[in-house]
PDB file of N, CA and C in Angstrom:
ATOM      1  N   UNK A   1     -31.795 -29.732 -38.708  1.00  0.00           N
ATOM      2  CA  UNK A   1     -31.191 -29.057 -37.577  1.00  0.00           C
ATOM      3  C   UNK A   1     -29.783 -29.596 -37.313  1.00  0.00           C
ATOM      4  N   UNK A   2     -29.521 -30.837 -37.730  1.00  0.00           N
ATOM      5  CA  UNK A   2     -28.245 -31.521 -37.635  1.00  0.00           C
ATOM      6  C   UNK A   2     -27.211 -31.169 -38.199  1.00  0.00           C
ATOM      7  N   UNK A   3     -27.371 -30.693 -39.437  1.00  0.00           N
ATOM      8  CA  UNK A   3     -26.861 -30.193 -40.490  1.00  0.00           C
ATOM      9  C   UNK A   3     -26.227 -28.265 -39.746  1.00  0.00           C
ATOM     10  N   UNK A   4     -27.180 -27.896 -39.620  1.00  0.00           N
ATOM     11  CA  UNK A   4     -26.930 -26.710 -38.771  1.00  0.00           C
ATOM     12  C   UNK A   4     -25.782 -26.644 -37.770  1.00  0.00           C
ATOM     13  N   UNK A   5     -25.620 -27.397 -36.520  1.00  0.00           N
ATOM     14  CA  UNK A   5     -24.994 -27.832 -35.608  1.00  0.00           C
ATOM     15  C   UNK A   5     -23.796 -27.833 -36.076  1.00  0.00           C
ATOM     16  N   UNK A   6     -23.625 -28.902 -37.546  1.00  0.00           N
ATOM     17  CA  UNK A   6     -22.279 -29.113 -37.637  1.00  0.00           C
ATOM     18  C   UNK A   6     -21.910 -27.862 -38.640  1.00  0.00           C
ATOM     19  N   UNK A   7     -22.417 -27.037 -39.339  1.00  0.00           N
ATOM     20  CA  UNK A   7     -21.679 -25.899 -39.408  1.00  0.00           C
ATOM     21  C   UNK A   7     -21.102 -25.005 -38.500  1.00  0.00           C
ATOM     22  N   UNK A   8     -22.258 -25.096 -37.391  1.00  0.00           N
ATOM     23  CA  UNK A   8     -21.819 -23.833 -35.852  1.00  0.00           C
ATOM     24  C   UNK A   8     -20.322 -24.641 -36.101  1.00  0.00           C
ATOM     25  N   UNK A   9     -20.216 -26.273 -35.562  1.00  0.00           N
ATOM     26  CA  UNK A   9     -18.879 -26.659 -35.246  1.00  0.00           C
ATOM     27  C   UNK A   9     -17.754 -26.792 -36.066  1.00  0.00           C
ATOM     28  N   UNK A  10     -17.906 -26.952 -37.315  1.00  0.00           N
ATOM     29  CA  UNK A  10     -16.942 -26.402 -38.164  1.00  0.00           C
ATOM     30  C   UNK A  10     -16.585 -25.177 -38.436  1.00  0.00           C
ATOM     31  N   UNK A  11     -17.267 -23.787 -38.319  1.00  0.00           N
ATOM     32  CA  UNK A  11     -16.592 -22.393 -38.256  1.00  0.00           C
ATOM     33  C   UNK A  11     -16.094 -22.513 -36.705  1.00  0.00           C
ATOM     34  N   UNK A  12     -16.242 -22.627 -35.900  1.00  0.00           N
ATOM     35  CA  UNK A  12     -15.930 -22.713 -34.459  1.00  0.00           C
ATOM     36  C   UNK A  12     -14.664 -23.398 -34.304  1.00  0.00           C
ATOM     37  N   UNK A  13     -14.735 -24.905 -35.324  1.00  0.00           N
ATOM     38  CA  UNK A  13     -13.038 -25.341 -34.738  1.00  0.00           C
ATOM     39  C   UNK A  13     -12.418 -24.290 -35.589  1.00  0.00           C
ATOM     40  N   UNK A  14     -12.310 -24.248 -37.182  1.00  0.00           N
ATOM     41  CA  UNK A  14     -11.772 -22.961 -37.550  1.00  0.00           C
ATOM     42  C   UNK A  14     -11.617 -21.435 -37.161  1.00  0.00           C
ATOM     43  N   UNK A  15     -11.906 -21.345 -36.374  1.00  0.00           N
ATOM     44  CA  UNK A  15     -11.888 -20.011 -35.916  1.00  0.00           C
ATOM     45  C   UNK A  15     -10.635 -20.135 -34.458  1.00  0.00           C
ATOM     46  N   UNK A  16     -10.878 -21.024 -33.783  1.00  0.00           N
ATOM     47  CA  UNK A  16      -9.863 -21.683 -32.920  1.00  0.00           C
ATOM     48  C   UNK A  16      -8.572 -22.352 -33.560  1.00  0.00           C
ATOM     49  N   UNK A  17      -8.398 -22.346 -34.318  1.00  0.00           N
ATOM     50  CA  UNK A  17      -7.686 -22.758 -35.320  1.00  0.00           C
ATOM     51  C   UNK A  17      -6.633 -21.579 -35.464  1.00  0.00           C
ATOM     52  N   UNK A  18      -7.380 -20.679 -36.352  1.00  0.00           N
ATOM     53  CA  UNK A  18      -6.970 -19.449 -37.042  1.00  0.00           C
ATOM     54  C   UNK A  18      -6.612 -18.648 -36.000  1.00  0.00           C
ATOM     55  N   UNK A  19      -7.062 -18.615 -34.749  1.00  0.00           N
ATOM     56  CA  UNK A  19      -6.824 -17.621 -34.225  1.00  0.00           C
ATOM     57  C   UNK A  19      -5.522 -18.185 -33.499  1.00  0.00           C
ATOM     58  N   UNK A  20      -4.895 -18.897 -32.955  1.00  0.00           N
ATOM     59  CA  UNK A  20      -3.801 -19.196 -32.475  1.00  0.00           C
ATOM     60  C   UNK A  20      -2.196 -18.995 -33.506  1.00  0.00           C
ATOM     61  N   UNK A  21      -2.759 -18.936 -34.856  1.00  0.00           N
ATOM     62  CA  UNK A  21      -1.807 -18.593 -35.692  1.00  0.00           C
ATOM     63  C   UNK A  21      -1.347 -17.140 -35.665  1.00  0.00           C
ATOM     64  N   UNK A  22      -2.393 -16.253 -34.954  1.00  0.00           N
ATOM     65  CA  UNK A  22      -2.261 -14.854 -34.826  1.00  0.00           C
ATOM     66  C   UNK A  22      -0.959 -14.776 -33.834  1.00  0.00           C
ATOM     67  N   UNK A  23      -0.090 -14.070 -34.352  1.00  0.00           N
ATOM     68  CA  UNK A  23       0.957 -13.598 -33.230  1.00  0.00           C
ATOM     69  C   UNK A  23       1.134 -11.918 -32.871  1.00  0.00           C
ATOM     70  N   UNK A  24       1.364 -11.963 -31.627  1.00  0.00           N
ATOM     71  CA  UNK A  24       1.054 -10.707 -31.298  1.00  0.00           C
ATOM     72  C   UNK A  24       1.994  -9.114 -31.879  1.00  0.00           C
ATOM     73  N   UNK A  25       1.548  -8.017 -32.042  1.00  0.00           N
ATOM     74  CA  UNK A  25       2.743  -7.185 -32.568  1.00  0.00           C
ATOM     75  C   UNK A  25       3.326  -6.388 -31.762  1.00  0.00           C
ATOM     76  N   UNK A  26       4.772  -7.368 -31.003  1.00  0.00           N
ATOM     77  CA  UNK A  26       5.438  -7.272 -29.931  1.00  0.00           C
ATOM     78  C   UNK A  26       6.235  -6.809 -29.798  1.00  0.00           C
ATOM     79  N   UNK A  27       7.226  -5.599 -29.434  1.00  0.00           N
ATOM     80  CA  UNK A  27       8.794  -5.668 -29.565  1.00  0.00           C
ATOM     81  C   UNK A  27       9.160  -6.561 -28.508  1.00  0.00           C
ATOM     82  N   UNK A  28      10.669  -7.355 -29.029  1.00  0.00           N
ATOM     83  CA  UNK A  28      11.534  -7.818 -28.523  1.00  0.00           C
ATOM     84  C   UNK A  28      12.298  -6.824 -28.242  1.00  0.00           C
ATOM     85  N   UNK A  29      12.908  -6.126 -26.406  1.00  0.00           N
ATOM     86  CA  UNK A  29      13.454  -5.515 -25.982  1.00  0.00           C
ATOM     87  C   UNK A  29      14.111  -6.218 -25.305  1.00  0.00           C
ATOM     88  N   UNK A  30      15.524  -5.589 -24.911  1.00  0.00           N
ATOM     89  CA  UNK A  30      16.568  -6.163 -23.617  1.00  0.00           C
ATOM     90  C   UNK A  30      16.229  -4.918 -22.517  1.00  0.00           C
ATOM     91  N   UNK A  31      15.596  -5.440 -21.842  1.00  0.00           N
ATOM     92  CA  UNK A  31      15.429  -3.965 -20.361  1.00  0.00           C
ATOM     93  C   UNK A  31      16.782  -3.842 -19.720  1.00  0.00           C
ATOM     94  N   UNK A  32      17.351  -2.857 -19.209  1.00  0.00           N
ATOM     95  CA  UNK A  32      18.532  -2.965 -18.682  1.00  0.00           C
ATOM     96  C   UNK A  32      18.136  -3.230 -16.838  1.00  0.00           C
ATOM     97  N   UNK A  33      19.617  -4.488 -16.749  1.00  0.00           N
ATOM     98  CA  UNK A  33      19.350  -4.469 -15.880  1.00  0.00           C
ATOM     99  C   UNK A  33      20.312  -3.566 -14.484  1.00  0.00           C
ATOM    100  N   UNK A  34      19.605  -3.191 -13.438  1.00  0.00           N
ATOM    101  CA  UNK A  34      20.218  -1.882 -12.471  1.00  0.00           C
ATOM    102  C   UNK A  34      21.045  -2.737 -11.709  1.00  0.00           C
ATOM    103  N   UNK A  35      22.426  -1.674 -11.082  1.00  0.00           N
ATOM    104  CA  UNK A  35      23.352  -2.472 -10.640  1.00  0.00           C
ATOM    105  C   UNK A  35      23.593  -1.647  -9.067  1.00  0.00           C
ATOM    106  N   UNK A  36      22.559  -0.977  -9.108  1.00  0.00           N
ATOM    107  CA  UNK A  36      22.282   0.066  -7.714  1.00  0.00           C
ATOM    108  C   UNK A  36      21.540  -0.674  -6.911  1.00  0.00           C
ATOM    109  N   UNK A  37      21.638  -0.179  -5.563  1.00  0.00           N
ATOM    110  CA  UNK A  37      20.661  -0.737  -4.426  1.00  0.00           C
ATOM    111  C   UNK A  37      19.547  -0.012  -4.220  1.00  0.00           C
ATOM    112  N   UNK A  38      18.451  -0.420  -3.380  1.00  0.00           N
ATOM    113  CA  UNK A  38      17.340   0.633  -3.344  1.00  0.00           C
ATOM    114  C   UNK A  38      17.582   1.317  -2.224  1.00  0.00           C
ATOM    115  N   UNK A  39      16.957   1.942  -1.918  1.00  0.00           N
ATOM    116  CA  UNK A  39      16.935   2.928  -0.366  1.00  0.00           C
ATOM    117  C   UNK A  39      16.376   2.641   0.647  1.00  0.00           C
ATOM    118  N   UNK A  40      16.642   2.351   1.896  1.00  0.00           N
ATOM    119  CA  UNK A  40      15.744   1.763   2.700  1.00  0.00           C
ATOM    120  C   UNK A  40      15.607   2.681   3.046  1.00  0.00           C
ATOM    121  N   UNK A  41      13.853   3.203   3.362  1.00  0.00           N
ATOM    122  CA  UNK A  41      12.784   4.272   3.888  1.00  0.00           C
ATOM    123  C   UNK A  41      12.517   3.574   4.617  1.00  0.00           C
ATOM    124  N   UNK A  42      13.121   4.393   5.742  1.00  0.00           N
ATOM    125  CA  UNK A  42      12.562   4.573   7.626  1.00  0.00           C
ATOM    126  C   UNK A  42      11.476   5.094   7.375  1.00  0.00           C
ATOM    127  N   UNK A  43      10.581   4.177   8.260  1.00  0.00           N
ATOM    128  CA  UNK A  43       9.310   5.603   8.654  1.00  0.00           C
ATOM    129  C   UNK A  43       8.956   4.722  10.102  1.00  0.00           C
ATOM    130  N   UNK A  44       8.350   5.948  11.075  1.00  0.00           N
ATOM    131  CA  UNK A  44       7.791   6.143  11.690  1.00  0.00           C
ATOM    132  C   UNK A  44       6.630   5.335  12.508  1.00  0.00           C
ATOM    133  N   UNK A  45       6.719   4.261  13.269  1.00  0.00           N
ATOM    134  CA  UNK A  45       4.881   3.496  13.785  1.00  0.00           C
ATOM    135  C   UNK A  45       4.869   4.230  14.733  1.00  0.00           C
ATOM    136  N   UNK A  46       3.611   4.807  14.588  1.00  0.00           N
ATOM    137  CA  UNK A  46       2.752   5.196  15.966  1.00  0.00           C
ATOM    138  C   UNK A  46       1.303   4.206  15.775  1.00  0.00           C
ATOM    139  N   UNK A  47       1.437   3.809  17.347  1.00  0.00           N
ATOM    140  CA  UNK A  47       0.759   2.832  17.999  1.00  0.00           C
ATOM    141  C   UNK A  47      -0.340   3.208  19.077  1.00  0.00           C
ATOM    142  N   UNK A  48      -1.760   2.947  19.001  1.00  0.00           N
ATOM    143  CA  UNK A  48      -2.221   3.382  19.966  1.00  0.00           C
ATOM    144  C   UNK A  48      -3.282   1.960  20.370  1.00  0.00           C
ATOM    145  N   UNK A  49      -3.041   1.921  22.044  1.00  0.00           N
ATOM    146  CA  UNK A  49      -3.667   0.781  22.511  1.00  0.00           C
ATOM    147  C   UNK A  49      -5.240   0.945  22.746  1.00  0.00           C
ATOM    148  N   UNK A  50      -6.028  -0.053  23.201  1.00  0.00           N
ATOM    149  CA  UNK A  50      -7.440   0.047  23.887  1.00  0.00           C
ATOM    150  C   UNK A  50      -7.200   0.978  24.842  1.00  0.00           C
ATOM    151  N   UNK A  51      -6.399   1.040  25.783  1.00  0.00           N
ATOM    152  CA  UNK A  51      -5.931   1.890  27.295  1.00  0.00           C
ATOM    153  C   UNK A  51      -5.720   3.169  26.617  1.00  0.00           C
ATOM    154  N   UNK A  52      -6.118   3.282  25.720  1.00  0.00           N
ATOM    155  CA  UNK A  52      -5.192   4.422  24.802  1.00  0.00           C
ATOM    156  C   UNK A  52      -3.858   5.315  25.240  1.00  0.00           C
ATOM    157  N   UNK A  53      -3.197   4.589  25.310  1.00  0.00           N
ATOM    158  CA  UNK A  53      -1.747   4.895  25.355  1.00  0.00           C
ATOM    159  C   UNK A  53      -1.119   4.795  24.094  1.00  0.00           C
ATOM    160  N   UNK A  54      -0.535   5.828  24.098  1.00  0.00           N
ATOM    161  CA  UNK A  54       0.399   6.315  22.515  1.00  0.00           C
ATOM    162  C   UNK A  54       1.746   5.842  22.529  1.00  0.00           C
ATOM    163  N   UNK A  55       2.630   5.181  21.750  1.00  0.00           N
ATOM    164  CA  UNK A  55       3.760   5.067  21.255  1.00  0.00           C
ATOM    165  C   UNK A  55       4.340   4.681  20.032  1.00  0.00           C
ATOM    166  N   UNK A  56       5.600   5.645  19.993  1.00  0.00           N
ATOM    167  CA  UNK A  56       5.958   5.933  18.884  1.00  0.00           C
ATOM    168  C   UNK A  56       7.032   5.232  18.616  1.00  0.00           C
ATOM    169  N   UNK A  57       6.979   4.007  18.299  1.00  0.00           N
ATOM    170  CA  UNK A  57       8.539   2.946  17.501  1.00  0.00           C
ATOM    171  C   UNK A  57       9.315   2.521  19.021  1.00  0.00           C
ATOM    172  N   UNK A  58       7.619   2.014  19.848  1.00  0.00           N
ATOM    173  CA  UNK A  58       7.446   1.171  21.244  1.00  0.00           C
ATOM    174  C   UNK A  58       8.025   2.009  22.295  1.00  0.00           C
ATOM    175  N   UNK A  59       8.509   3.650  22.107  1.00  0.00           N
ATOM    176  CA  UNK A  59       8.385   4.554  23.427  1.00  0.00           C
ATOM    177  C   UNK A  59       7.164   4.887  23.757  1.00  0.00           C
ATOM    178  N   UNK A  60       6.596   4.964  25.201  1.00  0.00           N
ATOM    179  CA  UNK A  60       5.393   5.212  25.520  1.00  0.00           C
ATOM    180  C   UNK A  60       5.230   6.828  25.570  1.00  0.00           C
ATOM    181  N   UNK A  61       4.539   7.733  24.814  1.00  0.00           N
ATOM    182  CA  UNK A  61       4.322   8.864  24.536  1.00  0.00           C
ATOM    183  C   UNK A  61       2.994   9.531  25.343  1.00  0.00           C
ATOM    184  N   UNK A  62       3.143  10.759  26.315  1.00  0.00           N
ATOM    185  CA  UNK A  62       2.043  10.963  26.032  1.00  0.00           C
ATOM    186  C   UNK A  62       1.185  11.644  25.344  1.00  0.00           C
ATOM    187  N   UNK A  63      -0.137  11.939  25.567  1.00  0.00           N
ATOM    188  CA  UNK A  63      -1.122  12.568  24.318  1.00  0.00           C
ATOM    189  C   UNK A  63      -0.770  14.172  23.847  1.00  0.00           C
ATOM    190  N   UNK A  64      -0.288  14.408  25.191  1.00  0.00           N
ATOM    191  CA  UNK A  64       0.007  15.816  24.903  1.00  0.00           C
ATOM    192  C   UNK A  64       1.355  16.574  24.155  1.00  0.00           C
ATOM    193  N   UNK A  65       2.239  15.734  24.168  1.00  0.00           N
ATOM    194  CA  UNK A  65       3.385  15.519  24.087  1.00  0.00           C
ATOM    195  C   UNK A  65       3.891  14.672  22.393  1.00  0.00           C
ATOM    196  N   UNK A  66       2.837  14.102  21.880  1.00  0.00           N
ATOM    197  CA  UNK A  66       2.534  13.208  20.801  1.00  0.00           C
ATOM    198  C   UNK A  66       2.997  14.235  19.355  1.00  0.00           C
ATOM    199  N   UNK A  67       2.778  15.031  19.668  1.00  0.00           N
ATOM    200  CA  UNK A  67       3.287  15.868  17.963  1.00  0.00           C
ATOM    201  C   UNK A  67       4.699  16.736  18.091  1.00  0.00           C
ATOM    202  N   UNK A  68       4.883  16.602  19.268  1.00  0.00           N
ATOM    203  CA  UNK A  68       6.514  17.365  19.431  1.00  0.00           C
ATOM    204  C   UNK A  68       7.575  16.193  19.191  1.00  0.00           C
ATOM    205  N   UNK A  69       7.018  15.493  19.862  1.00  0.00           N
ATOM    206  CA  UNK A  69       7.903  14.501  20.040  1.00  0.00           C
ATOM    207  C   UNK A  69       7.965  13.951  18.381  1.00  0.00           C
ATOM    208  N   UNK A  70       7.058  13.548  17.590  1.00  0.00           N
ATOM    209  CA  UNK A  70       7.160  13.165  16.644  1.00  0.00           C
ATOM    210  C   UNK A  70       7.600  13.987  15.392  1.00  0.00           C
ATOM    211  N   UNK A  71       7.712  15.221  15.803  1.00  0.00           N
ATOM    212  CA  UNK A  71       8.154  16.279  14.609  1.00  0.00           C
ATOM    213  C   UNK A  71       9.609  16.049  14.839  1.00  0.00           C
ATOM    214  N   UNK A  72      10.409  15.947  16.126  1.00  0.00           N
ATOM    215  CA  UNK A  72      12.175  15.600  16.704  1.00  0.00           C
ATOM    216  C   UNK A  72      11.910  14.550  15.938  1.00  0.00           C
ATOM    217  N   UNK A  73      10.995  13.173  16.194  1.00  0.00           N
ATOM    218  CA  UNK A  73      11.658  11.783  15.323  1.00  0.00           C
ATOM    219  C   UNK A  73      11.864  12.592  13.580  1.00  0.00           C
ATOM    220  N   UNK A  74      10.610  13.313  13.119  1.00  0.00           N
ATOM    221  CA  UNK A  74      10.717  13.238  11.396  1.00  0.00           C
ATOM    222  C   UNK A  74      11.588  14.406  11.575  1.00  0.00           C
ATOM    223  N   UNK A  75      12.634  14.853  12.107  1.00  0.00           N
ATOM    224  CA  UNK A  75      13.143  16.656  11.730  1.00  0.00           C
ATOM    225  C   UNK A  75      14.148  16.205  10.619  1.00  0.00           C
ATOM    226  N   UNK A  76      14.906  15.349  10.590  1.00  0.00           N
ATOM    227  CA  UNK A  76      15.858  15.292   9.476  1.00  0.00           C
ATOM    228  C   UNK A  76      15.574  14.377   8.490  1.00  0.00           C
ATOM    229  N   UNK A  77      14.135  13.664   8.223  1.00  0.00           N
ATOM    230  CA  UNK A  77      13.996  13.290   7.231  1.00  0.00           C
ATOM    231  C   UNK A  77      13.446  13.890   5.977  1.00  0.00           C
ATOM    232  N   UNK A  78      13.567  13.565   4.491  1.00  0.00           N
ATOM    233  CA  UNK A  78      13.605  13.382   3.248  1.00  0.00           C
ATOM    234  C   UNK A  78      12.088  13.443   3.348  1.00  0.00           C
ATOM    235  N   UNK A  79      11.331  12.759   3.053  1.00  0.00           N
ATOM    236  CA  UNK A  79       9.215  12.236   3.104  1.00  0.00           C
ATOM    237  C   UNK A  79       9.546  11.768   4.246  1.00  0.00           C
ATOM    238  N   UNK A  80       9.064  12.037   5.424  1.00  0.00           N
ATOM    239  CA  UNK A  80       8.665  11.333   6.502  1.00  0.00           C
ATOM    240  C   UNK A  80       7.349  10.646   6.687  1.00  0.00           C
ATOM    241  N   UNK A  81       7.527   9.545   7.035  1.00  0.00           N
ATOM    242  CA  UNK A  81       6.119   8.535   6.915  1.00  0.00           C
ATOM    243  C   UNK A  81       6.159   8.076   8.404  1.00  0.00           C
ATOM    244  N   UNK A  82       4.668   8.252   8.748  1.00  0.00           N
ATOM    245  CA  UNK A  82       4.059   7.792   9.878  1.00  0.00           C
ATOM    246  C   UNK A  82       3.317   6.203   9.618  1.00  0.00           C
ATOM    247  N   UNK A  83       3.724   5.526  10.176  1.00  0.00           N
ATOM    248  CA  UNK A  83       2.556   4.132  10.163  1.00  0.00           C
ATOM    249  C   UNK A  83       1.613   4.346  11.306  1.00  0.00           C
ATOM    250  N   UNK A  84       0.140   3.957  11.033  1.00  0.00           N
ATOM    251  CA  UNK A  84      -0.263   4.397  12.148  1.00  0.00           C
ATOM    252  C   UNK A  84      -0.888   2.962  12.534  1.00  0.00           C
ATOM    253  N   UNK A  85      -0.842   2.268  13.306  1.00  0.00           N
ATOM    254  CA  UNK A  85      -1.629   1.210  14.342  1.00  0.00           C
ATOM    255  C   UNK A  85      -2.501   1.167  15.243  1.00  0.00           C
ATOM    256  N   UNK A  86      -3.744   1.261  15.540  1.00  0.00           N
ATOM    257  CA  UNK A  86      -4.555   1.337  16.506  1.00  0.00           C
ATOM    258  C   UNK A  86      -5.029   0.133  16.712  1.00  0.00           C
ATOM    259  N   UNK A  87      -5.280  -0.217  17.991  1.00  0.00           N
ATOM    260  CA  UNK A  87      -6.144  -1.622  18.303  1.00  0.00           C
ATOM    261  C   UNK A  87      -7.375  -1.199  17.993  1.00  0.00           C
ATOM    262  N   UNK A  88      -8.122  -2.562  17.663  1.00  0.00           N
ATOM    263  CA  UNK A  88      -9.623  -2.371  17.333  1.00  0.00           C
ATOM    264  C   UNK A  88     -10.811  -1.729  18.590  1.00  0.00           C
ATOM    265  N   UNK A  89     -11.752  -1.140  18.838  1.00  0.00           N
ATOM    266  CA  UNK A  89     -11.530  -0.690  19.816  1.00  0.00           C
ATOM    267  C   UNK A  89     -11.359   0.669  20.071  1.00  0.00           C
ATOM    268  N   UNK A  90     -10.641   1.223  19.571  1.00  0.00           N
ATOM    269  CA  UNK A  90      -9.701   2.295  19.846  1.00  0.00           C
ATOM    270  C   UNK A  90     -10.974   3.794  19.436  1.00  0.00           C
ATOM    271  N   UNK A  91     -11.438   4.682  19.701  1.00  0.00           N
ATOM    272  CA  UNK A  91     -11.831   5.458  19.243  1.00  0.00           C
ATOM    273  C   UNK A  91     -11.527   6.225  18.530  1.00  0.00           C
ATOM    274  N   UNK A  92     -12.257   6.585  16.912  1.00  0.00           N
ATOM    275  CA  UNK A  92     -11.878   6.914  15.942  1.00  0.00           C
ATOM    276  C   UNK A  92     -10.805   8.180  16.133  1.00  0.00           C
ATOM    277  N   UNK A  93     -11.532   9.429  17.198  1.00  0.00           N
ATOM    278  CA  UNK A  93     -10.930  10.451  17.392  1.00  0.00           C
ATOM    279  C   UNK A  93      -9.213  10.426  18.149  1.00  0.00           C
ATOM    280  N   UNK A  94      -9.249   9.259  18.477  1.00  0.00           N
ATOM    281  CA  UNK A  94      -7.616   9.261  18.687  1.00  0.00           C
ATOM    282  C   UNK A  94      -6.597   9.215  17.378  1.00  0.00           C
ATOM    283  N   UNK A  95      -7.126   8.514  16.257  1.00  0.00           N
ATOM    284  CA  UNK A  95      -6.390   8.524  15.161  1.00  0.00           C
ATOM    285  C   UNK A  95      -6.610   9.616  14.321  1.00  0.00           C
ATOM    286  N   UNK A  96      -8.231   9.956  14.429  1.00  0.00           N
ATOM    287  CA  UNK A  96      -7.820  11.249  13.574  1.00  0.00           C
ATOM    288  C   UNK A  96      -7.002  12.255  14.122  1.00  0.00           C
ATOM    289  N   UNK A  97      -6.851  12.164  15.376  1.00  0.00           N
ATOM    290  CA  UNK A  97      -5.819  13.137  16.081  1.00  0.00           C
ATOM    291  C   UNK A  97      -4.223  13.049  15.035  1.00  0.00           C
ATOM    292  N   UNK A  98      -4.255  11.711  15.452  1.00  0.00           N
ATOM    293  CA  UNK A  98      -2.459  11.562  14.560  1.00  0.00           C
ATOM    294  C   UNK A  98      -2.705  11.667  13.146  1.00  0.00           C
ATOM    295  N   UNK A  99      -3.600  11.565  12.022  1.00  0.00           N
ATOM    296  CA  UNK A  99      -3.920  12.104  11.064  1.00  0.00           C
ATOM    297  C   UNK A  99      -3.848  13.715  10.572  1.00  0.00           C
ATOM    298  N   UNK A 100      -4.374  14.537  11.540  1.00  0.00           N
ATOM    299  CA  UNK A 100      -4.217  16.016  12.025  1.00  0.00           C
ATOM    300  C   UNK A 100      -2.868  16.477  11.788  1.00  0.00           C
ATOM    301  N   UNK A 101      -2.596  15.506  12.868  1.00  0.00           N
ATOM    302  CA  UNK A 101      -0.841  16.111  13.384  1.00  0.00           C
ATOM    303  C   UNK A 101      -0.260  16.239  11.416  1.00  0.00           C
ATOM    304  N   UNK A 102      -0.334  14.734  11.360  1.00  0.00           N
ATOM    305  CA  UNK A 102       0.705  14.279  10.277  1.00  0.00           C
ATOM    306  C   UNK A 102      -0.133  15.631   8.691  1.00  0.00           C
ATOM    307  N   UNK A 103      -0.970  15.914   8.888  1.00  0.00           N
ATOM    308  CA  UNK A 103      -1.374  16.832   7.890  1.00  0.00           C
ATOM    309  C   UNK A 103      -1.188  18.213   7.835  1.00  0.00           C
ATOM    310  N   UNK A 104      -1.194  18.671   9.245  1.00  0.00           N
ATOM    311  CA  UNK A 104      -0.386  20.041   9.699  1.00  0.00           C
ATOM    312  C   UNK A 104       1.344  20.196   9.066  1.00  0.00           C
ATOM    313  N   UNK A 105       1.413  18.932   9.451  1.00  0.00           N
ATOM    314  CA  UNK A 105       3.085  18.887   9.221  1.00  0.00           C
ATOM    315  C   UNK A 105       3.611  18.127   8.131  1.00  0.00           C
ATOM    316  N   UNK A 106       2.446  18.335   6.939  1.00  0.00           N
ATOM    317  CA  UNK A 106       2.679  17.715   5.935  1.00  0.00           C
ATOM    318  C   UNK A 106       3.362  16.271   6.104  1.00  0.00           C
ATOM    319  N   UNK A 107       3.043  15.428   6.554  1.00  0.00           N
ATOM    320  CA  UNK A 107       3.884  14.166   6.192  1.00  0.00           C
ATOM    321  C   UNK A 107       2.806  13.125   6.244  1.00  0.00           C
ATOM    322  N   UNK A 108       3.032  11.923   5.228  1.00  0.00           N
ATOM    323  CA  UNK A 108       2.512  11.204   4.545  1.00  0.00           C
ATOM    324  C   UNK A 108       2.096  10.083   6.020  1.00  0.00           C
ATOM    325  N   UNK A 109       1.104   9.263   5.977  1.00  0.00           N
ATOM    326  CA  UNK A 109       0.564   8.411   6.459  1.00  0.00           C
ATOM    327  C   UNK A 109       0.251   7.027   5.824  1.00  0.00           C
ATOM    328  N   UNK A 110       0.623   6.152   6.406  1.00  0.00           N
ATOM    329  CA  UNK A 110      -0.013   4.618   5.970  1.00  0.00           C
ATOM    330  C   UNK A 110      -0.825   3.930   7.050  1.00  0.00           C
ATOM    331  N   UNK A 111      -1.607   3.755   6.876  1.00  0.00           N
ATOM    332  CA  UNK A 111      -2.258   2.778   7.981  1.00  0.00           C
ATOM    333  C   UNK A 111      -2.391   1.691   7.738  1.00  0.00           C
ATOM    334  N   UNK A 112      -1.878   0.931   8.982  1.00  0.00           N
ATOM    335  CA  UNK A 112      -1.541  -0.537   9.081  1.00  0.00           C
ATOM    336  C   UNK A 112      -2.718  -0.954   9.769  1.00  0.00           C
ATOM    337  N   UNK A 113      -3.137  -2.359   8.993  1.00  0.00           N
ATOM    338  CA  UNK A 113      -4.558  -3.131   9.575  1.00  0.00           C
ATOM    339  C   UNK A 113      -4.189  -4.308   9.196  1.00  0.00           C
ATOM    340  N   UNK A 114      -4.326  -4.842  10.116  1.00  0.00           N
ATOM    341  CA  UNK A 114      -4.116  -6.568  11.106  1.00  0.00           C
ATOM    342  C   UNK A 114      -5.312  -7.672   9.980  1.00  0.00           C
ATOM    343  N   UNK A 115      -5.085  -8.171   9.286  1.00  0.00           N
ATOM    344  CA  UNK A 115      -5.711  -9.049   8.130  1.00  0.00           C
ATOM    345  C   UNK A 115      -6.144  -9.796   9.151  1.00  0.00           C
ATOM    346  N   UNK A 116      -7.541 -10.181   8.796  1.00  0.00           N
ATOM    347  CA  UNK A 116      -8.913 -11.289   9.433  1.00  0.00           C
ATOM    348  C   UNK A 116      -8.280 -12.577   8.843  1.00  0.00           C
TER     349      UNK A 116
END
């Protein structure tokens, strides 16, 4: 059985061996590098508290008033992006409200959540 063993360990260091001689089939490229700036994309936080009070980039909005007002903030943008914030708490149907809005009026959503 001894005899055995040390074959496992002699194909085994050889094989560790051999295989580090392998080099990979890589191109060597030069990526170019960019001499432009990026774009800073505005978007949009809407915020809604426990009290559920709405605001939009810390104006206090109200509920009824919440998708007009926010179609004037996105009217001259490019992708308009909503962040949306709710305190924990908050009942689901208030955000799917601003979900609604932002899907009627086609514009993109991110939701922001507060890491444990």
């Amino acid at each position: 059985m001894s005899s055995m063993t040390d074959i496992v360990f002699l194909l085994l260091i050889f094989f560790m061996l051999t295989s580090t001689l392998v080099t990979v089939n890589a191109l060597d490229i030069m990526l170019p590098k960019a001499q432009g700036k990026t774009e800073n994309k505005k978007s949009t936080a809407v915020s809604i508290t426990k009290g559920l009070d709405f605001y939009v980039d810390k104006n206090k909005v109200s509920e009824k008033e919440l998708e007009s007002y926010l179609l004037a903030q996105l009217n001259n943008q490019e992708n308009p992006t909503i962040v949306l914030r709710a305190e924990e708490g908050v009942p689901i149907e208030k955000a799917v409200q601003v979900l609604d809005i932002a899907n009627r009026n086609k514009i993109k959503v991110v939701l922001a959540v507060r890491p444990k």
